[in-house]
C-alpha atoms as a PDB file:
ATOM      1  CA  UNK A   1      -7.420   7.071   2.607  1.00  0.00           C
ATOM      2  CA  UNK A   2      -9.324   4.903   0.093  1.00  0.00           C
ATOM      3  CA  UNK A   3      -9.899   1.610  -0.341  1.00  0.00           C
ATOM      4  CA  UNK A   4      -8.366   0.188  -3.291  1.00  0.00           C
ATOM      5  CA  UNK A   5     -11.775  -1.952  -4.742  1.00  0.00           C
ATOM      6  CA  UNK A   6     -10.647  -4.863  -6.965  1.00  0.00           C
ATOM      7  CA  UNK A   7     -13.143  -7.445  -9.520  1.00  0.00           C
ATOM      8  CA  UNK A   8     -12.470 -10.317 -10.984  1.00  0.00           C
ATOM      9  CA  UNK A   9     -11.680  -8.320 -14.647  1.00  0.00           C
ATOM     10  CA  UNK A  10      -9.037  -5.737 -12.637  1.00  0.00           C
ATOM     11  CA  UNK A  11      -5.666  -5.168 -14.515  1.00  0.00           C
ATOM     12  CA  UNK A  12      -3.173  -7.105 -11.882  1.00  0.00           C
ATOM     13  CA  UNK A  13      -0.372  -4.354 -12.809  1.00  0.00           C
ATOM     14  CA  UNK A  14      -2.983  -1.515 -12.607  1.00  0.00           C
ATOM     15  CA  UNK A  15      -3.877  -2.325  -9.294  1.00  0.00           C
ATOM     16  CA  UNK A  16      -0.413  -3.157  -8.375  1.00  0.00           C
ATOM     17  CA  UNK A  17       0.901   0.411  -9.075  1.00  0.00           C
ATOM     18  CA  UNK A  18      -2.233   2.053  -6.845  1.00  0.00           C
ATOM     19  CA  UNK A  19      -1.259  -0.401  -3.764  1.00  0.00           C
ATOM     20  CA  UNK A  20       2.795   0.724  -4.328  1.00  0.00           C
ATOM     21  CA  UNK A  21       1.656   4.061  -4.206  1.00  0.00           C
ATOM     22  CA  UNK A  22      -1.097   4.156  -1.547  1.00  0.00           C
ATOM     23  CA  UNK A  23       1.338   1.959   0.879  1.00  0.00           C
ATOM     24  CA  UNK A  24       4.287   4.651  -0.196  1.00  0.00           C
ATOM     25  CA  UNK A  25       1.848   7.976   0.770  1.00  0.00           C
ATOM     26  CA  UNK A  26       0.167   6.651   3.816  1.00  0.00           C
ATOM     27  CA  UNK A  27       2.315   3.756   5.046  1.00  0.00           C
ATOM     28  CA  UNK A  28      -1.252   1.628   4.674  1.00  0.00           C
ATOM     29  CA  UNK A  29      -3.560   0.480   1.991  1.00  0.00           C
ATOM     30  CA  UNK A  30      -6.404  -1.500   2.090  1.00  0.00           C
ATOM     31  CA  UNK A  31      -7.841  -3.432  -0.892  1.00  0.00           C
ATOM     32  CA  UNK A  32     -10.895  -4.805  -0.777  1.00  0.00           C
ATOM     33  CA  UNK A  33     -12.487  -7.833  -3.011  1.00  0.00           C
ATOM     34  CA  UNK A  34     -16.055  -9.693  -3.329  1.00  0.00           C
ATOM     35  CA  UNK A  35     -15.805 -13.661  -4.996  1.00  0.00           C
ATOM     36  CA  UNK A  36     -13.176 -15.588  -5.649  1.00  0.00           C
ATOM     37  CA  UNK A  37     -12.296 -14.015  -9.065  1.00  0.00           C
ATOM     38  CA  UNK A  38     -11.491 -10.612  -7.857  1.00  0.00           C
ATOM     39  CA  UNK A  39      -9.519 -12.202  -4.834  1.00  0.00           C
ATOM     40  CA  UNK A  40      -7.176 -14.147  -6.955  1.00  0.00           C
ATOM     41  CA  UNK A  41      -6.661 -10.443  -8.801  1.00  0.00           C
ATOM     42  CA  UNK A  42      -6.518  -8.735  -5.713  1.00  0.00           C
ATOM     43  CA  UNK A  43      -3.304 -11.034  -4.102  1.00  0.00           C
ATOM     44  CA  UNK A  44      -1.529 -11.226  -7.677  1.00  0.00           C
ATOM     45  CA  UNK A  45      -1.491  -7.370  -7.576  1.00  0.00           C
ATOM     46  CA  UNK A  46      -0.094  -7.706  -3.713  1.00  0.00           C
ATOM     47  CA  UNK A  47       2.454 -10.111  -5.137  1.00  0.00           C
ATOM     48  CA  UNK A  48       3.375  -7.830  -7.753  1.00  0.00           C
ATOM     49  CA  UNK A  49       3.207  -4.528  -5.416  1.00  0.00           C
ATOM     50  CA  UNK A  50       5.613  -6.258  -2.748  1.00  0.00           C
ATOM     51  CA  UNK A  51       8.159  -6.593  -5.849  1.00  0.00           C
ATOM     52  CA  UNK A  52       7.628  -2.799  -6.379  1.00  0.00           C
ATOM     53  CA  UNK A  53       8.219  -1.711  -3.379  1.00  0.00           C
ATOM     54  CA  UNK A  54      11.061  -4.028  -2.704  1.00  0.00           C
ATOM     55  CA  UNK A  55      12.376  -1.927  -5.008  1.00  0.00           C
ATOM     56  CA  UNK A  56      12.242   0.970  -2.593  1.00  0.00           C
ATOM     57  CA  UNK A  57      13.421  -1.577   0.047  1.00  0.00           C
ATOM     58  CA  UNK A  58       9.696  -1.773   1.843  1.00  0.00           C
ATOM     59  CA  UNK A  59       8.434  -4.940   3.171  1.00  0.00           C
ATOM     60  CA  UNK A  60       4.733  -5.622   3.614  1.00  0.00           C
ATOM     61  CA  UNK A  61       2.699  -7.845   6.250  1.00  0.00           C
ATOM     62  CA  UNK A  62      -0.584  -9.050   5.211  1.00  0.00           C
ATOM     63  CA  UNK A  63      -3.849  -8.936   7.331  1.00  0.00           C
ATOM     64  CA  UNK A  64      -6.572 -10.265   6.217  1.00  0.00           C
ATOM     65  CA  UNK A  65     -10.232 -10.372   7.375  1.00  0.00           C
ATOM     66  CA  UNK A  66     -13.625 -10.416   6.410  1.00  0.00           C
ATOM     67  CA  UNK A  67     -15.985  -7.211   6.184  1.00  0.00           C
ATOM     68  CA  UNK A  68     -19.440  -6.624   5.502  1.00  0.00           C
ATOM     69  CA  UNK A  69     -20.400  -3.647   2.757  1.00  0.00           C
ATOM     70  CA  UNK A  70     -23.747  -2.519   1.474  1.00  0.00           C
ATOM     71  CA  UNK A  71     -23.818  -2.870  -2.564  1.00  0.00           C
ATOM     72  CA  UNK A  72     -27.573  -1.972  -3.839  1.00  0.00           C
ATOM     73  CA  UNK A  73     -29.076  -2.136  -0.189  1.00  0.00           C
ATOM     74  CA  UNK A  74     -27.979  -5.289   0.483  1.00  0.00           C
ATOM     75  CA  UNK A  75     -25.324  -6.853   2.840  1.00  0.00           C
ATOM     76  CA  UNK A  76     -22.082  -8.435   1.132  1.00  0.00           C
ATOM     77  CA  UNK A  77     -19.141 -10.278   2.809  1.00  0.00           C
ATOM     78  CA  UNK A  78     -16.114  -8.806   0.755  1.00  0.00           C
ATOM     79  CA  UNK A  79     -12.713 -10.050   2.164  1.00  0.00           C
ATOM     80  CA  UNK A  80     -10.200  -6.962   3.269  1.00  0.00           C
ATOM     81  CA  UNK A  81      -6.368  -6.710   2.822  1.00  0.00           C
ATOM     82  CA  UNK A  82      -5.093  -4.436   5.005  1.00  0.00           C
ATOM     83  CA  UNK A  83      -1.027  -3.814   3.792  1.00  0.00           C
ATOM     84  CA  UNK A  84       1.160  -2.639   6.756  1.00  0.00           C
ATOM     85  CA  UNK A  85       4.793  -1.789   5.590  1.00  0.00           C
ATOM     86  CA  UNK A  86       7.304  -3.065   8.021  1.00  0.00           C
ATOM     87  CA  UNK A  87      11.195  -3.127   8.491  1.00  0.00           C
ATOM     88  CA  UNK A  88      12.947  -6.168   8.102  1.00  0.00           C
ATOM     89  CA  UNK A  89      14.564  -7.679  10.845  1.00  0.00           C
ATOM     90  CA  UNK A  90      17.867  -8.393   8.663  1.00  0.00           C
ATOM     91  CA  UNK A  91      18.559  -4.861   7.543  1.00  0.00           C
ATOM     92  CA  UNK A  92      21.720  -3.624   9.269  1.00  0.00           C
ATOM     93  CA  UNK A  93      20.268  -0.657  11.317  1.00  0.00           C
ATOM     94  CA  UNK A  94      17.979  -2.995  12.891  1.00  0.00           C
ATOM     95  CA  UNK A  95      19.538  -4.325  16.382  1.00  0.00           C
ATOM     96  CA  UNK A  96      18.762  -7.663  18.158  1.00  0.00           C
ATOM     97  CA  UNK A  97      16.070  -7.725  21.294  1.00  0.00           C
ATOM     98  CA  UNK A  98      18.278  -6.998  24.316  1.00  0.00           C
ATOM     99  CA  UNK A  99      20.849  -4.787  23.018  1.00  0.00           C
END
């Protein structure tokens, strides 16, 4: 699986339809984003990408964390969001802890 690389000039929709899809395929995406520009695009995409696949009746968890990446030989701290779908402890097949 790829990462899904996001800047500060990505097309919020754009990205949202890759992260839909990705978390649809493998059950996991991971985007990945370097500054604060292309980390405000990155979690408006995730925003708009839960709504998608809400949709489908997927929920997401978010887990963020901090990674380092080589860009031109040198070391980078990009931040990584790693999507997890998850079922939602209201749906109706879903039982309580015990039963």
């Amino acid at each position: 699986m790829n990462v899904i690389k996001v800047s500060a000039n990505s097309r919020t929709a754009a990205v949202a339809g890759a992260i839909a899809g990705v978390v649809r395929e493998h059950k996991l995406a991971e985007v990945q984003s370097i500054g604060a520009g292309a980390v405000n695009q990155a979690i408006k995409a995730i925003i708009l990408a839960k709504g998608y696949l809400a949709n489908d009746g997927i929920d997401i968890t978010l887990v963020p964390e901090f990674v380092d990446v080589e860009i031109d030989g040198k070391i980078r701290t990009a931040i990584k969001l790693t999507l997890i779908p998850h079922q939602d402890a209201q749906e109706p097949d879903a039982s309580p802890p015990g039963d």
